[in-house]
PDB file of N, CA and C in Angstrom:
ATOM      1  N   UNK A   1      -2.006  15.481  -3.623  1.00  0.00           N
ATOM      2  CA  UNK A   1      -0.837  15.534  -2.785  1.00  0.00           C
ATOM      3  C   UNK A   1       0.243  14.641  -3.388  1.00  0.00           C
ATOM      4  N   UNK A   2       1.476  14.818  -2.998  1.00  0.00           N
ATOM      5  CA  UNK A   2       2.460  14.489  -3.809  1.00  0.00           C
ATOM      6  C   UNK A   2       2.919  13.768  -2.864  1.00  0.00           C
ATOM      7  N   UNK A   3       3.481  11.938  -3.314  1.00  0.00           N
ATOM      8  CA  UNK A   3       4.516  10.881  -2.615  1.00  0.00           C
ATOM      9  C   UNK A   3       4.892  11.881  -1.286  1.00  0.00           C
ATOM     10  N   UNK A   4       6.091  13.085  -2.093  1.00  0.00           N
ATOM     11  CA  UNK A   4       6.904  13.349  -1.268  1.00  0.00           C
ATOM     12  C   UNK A   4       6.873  14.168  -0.193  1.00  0.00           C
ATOM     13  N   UNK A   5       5.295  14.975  -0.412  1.00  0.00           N
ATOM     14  CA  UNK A   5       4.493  15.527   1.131  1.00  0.00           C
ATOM     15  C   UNK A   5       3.764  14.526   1.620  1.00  0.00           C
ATOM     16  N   UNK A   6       3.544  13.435   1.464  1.00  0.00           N
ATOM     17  CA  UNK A   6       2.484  12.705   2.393  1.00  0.00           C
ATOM     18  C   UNK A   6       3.392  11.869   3.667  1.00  0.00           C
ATOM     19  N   UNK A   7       4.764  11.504   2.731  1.00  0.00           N
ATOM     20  CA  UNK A   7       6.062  11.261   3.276  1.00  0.00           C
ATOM     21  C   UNK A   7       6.432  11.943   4.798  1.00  0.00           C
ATOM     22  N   UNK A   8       6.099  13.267   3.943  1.00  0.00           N
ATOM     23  CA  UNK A   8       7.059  14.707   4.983  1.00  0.00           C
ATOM     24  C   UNK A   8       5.796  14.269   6.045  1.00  0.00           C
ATOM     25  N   UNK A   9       4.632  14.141   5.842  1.00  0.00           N
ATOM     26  CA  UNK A   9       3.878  14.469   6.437  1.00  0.00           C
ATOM     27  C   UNK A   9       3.575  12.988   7.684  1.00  0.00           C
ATOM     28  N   UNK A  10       3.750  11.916   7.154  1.00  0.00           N
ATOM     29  CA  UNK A  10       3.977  10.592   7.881  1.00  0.00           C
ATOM     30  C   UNK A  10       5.019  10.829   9.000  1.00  0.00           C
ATOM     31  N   UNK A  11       5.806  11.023   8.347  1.00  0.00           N
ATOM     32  CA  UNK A  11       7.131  11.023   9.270  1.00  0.00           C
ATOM     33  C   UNK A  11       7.567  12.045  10.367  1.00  0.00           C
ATOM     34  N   UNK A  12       6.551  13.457  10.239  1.00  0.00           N
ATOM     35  CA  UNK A  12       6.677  14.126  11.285  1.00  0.00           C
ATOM     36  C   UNK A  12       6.045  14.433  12.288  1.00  0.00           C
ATOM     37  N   UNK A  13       4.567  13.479  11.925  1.00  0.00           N
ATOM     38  CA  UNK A  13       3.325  14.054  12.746  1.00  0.00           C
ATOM     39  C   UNK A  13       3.970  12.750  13.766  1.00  0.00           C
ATOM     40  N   UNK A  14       3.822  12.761  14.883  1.00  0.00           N
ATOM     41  CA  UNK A  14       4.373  11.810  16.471  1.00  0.00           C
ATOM     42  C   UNK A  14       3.222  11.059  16.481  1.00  0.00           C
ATOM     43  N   UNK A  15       1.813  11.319  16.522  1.00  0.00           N
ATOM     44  CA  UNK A  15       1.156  10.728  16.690  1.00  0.00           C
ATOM     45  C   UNK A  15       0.469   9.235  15.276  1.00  0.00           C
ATOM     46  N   UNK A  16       1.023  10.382  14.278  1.00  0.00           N
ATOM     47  CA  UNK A  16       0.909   9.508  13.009  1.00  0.00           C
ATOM     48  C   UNK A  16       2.293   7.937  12.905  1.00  0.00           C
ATOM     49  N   UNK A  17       3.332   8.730  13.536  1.00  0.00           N
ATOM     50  CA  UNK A  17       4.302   7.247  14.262  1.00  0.00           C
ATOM     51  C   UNK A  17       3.947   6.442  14.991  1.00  0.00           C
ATOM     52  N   UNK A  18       2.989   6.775  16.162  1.00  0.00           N
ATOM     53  CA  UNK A  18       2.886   5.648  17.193  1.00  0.00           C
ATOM     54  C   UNK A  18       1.645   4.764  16.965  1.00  0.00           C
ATOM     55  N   UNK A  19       0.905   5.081  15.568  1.00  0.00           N
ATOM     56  CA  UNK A  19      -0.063   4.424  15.064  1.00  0.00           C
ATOM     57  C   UNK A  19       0.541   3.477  13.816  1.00  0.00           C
ATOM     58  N   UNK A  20       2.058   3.760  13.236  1.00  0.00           N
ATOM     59  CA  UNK A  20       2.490   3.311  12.420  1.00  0.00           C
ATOM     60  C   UNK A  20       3.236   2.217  13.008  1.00  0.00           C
ATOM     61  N   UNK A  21       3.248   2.832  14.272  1.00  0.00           N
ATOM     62  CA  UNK A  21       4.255   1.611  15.100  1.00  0.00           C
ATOM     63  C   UNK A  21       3.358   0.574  15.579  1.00  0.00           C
ATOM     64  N   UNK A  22       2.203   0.648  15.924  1.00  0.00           N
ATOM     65  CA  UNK A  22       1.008   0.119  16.187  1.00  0.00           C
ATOM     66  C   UNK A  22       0.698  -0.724  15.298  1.00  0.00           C
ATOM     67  N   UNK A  23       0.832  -0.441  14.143  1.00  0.00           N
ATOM     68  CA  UNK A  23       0.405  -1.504  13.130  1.00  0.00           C
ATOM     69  C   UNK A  23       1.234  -1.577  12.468  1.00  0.00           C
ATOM     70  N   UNK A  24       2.639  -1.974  12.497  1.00  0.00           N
ATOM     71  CA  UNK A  24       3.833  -1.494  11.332  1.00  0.00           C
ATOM     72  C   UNK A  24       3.987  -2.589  10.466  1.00  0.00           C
ATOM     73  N   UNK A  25       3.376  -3.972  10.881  1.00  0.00           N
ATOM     74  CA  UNK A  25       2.986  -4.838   9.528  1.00  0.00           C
ATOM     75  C   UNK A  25       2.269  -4.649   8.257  1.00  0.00           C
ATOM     76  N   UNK A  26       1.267  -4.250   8.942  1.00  0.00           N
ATOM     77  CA  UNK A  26       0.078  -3.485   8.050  1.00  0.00           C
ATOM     78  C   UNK A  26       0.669  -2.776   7.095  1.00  0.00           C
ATOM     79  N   UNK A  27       0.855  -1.467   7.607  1.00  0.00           N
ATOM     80  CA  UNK A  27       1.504  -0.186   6.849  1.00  0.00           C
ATOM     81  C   UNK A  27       2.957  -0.223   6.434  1.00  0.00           C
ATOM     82  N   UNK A  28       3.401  -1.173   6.813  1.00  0.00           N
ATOM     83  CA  UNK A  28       5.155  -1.280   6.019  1.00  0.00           C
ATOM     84  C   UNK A  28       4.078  -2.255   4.338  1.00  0.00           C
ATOM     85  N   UNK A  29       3.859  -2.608   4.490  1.00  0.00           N
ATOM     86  CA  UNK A  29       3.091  -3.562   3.271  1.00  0.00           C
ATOM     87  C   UNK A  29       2.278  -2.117   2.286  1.00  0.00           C
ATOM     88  N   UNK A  30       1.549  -1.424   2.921  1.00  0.00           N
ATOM     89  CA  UNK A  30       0.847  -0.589   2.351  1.00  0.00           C
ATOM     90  C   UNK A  30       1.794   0.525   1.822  1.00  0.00           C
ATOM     91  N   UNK A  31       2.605   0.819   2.964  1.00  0.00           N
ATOM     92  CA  UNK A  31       3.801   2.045   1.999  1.00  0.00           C
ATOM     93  C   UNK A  31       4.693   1.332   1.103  1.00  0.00           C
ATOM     94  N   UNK A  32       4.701   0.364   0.971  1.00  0.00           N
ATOM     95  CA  UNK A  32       5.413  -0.519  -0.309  1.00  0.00           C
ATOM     96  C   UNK A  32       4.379  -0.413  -1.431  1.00  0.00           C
ATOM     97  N   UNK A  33       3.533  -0.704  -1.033  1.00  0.00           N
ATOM     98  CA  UNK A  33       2.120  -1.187  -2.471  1.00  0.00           C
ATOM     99  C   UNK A  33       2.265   0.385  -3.298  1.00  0.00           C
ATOM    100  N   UNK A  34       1.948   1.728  -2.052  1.00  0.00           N
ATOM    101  CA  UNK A  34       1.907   3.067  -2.525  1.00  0.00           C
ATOM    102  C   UNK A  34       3.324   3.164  -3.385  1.00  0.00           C
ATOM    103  N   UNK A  35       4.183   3.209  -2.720  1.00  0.00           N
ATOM    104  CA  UNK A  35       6.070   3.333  -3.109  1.00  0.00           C
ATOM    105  C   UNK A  35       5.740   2.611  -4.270  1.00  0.00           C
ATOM    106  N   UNK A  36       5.621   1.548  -4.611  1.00  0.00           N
ATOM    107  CA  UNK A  36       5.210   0.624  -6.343  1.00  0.00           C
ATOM    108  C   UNK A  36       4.916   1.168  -7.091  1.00  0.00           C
ATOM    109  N   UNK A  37       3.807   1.228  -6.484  1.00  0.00           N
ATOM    110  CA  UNK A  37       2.759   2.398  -7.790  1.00  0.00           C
ATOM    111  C   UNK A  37       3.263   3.360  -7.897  1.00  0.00           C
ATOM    112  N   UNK A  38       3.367   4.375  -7.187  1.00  0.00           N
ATOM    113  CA  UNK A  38       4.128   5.781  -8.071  1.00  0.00           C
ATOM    114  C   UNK A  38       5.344   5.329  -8.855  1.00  0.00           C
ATOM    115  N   UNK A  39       6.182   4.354  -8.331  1.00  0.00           N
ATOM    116  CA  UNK A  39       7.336   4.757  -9.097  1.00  0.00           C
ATOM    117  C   UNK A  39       6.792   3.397 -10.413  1.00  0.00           C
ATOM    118  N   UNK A  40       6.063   3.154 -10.454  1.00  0.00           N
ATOM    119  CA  UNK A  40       5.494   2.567 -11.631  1.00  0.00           C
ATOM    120  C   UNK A  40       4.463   3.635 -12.785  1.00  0.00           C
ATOM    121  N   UNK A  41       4.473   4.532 -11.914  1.00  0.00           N
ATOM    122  CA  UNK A  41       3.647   5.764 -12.678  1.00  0.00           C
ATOM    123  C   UNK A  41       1.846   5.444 -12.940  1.00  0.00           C
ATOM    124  N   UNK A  42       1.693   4.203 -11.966  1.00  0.00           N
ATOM    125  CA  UNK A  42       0.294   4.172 -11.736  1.00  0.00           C
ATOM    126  C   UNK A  42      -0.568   4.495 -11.056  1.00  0.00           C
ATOM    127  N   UNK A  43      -2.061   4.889 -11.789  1.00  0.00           N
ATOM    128  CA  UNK A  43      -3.129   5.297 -10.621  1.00  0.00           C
ATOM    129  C   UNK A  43      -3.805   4.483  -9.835  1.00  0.00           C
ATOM    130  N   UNK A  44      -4.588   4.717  -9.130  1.00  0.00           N
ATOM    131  CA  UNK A  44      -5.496   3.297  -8.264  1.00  0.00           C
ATOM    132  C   UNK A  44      -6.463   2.896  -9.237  1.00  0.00           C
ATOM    133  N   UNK A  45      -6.750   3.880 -10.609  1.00  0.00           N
ATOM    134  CA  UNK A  45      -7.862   2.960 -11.356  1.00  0.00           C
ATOM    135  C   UNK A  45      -6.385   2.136 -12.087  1.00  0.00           C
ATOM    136  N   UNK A  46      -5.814   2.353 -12.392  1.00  0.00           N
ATOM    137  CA  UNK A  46      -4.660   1.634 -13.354  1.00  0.00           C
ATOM    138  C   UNK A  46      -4.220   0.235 -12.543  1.00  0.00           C
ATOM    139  N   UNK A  47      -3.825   0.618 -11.665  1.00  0.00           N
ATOM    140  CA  UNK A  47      -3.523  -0.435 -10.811  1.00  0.00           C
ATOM    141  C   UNK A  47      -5.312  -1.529 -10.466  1.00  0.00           C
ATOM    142  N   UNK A  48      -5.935  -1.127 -10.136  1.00  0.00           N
ATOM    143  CA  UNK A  48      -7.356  -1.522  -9.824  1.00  0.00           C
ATOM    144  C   UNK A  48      -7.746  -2.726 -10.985  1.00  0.00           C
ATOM    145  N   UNK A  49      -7.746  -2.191 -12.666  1.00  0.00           N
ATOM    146  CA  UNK A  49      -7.876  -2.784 -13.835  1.00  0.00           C
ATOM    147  C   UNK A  49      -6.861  -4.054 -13.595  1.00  0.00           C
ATOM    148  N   UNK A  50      -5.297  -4.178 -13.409  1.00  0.00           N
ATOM    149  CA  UNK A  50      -4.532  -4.918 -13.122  1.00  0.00           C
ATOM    150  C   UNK A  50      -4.841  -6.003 -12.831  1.00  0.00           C
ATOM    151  N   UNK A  51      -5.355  -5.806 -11.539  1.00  0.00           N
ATOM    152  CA  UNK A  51      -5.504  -6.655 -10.533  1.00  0.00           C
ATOM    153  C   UNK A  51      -7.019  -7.327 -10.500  1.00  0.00           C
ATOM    154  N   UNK A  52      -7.756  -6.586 -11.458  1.00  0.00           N
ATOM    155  CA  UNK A  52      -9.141  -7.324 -11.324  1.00  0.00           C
ATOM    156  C   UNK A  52      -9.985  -6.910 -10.683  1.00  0.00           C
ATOM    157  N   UNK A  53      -9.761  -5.615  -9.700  1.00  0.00           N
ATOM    158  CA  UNK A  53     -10.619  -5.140  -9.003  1.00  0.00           C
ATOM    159  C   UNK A  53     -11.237  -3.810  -9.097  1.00  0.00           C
ATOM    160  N   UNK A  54     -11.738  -3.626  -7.923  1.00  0.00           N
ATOM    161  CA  UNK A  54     -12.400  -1.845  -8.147  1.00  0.00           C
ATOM    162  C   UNK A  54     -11.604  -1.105  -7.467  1.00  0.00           C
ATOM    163  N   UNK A  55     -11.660  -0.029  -8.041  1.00  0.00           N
ATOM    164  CA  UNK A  55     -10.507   1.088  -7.697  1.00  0.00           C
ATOM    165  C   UNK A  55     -10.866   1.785  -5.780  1.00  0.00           C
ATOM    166  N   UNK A  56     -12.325   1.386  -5.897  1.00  0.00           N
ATOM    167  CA  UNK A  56     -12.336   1.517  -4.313  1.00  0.00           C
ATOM    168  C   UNK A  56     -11.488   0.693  -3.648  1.00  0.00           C
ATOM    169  N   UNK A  57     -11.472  -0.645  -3.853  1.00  0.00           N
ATOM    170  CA  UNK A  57     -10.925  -1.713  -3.104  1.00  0.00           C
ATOM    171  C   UNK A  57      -9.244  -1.172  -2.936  1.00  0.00           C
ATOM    172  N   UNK A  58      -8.789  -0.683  -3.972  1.00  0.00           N
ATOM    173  CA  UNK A  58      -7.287  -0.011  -4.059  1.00  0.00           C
ATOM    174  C   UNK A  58      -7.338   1.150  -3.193  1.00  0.00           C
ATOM    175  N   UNK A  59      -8.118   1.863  -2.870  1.00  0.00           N
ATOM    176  CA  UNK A  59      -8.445   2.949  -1.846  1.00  0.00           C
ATOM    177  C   UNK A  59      -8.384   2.424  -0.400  1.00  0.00           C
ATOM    178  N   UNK A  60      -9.088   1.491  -0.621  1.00  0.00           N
ATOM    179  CA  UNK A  60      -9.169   1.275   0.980  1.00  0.00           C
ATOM    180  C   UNK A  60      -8.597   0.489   1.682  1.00  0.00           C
ATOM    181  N   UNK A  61      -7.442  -0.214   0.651  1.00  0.00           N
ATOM    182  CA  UNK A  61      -6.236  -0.966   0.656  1.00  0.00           C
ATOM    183  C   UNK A  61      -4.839   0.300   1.110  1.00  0.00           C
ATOM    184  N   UNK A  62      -5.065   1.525   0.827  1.00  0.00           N
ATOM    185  CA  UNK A  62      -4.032   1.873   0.956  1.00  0.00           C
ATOM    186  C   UNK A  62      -3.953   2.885   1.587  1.00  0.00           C
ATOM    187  N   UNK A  63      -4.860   3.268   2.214  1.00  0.00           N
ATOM    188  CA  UNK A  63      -5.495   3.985   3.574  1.00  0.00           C
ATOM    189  C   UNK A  63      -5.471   3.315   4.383  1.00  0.00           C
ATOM    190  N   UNK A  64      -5.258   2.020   4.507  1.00  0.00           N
ATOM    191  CA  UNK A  64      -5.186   1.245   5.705  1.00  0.00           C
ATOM    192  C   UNK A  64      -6.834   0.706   6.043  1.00  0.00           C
ATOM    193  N   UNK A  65      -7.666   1.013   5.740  1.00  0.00           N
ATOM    194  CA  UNK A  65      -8.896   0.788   5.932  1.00  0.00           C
ATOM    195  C   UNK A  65      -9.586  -0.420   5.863  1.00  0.00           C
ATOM    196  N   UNK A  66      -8.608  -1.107   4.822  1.00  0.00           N
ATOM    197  CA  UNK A  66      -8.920  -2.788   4.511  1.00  0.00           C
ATOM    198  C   UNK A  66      -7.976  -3.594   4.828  1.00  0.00           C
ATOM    199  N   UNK A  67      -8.127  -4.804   5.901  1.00  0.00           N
ATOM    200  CA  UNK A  67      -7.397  -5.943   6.287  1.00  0.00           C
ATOM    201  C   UNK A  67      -7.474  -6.990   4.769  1.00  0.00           C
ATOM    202  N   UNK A  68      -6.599  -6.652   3.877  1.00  0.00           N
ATOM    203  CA  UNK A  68      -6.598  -7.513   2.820  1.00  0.00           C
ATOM    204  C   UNK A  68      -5.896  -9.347   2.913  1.00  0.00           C
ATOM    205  N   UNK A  69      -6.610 -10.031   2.132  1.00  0.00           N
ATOM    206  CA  UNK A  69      -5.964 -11.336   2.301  1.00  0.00           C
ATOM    207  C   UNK A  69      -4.823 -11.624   1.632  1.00  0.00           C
ATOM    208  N   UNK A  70      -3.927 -12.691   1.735  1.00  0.00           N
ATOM    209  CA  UNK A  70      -2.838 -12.638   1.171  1.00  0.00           C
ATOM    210  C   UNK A  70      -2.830 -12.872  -0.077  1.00  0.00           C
ATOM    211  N   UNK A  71      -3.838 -13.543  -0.486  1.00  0.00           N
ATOM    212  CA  UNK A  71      -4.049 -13.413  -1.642  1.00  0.00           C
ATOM    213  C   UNK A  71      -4.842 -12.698  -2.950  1.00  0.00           C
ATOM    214  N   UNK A  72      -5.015 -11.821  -1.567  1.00  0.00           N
ATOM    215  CA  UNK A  72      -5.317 -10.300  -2.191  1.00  0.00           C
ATOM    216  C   UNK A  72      -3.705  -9.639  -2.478  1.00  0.00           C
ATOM    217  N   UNK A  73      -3.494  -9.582  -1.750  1.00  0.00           N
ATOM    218  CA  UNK A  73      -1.775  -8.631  -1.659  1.00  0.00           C
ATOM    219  C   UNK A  73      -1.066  -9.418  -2.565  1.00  0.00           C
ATOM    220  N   UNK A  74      -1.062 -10.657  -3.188  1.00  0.00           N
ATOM    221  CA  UNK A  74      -0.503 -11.524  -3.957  1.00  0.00           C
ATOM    222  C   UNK A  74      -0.592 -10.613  -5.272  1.00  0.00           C
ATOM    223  N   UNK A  75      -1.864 -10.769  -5.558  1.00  0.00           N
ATOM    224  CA  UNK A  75      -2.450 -10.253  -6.814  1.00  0.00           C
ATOM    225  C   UNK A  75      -1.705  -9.077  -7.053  1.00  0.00           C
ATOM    226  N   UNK A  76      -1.960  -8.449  -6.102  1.00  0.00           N
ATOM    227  CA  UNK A  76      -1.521  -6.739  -6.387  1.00  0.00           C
ATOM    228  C   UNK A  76      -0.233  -6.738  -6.407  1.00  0.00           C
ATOM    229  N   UNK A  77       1.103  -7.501  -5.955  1.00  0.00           N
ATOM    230  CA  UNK A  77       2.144  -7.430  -5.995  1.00  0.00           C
ATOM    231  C   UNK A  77       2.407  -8.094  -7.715  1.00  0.00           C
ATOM    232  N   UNK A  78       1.688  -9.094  -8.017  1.00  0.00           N
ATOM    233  CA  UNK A  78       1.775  -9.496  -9.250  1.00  0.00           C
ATOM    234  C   UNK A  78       1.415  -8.412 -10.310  1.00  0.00           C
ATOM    235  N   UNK A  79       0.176  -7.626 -10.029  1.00  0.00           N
ATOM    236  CA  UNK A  79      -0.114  -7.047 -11.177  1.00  0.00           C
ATOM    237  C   UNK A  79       1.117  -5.803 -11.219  1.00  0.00           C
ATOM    238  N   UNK A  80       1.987  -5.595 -10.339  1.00  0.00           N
ATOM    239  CA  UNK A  80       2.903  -4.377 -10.255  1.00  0.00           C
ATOM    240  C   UNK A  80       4.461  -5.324 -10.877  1.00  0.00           C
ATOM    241  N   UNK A  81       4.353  -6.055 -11.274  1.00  0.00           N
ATOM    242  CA  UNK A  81       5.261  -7.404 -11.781  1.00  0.00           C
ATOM    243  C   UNK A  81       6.248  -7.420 -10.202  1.00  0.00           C
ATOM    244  N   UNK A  82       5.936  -7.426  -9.469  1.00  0.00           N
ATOM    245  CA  UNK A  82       6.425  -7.743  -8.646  1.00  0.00           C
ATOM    246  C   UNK A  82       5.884  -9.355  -7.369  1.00  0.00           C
ATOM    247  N   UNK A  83       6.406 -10.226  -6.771  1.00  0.00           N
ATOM    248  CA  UNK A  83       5.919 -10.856  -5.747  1.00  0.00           C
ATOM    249  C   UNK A  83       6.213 -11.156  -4.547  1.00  0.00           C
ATOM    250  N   UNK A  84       5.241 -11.082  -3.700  1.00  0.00           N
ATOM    251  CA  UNK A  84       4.828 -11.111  -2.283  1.00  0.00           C
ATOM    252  C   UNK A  84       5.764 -11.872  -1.568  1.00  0.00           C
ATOM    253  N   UNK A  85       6.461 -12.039  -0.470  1.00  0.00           N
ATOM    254  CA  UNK A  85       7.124 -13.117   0.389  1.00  0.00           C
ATOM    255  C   UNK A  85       7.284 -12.111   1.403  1.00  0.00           C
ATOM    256  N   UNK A  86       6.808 -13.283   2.010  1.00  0.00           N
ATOM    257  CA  UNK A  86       6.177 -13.636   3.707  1.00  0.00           C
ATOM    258  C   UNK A  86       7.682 -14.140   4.756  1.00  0.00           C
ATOM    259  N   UNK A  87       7.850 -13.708   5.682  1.00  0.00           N
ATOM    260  CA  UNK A  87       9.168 -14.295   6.335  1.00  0.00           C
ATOM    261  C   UNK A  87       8.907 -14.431   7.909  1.00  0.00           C
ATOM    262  N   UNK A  88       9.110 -15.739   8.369  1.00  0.00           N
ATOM    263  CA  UNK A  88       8.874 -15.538   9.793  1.00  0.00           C
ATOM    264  C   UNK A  88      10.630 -15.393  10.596  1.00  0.00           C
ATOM    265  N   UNK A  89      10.589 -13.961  11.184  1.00  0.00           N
ATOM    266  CA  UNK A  89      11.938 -14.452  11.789  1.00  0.00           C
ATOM    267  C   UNK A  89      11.598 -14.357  13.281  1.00  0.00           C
TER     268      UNK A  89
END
């Protein structure tokens, strides 16, 4: 499936919103990590190698499936040369 149907597909299902709204910390972090990687042209094993880990762990990071630590999400923002900041407003 392609970025730009999973997109179409986030954004129109109602019920797939009020679970996004439900957790929109979570998944604003996770549709960034996804948004990275494609437009970095990486896979979850590519990205996975990066970061030191197993390409499951990148799976279940971005399915939402794993409550990652911050210094998990550190890593992965680093290995995408990018870094993490946290903001309390």
């Amino acid at each position: 499936m392609k970025w730009d149907d999973a997109k179409q597909i986030i954004n129109s299902d109602p019920e797939v919103i009020k679970e996004l709204d439900n957790n929109s910390i979570k998944y604003k972090v996770v549709r960034e990590i996804i948004k990275t990687r494609h437009e970095l042209n990486l896979t979850q094993e590519q990205l996975a190698e990066l970061v030191g880990t197993k390409q499951s762990n990148i799976s279940r990071l971005e399915s939402g499936e794993y409550n990652p630590t911050i210094e998990f999400l550190s890593k992965v923002a680093q290995a995408m040369g990018k870094t993490l900041e946290i903001r309390l407003q």
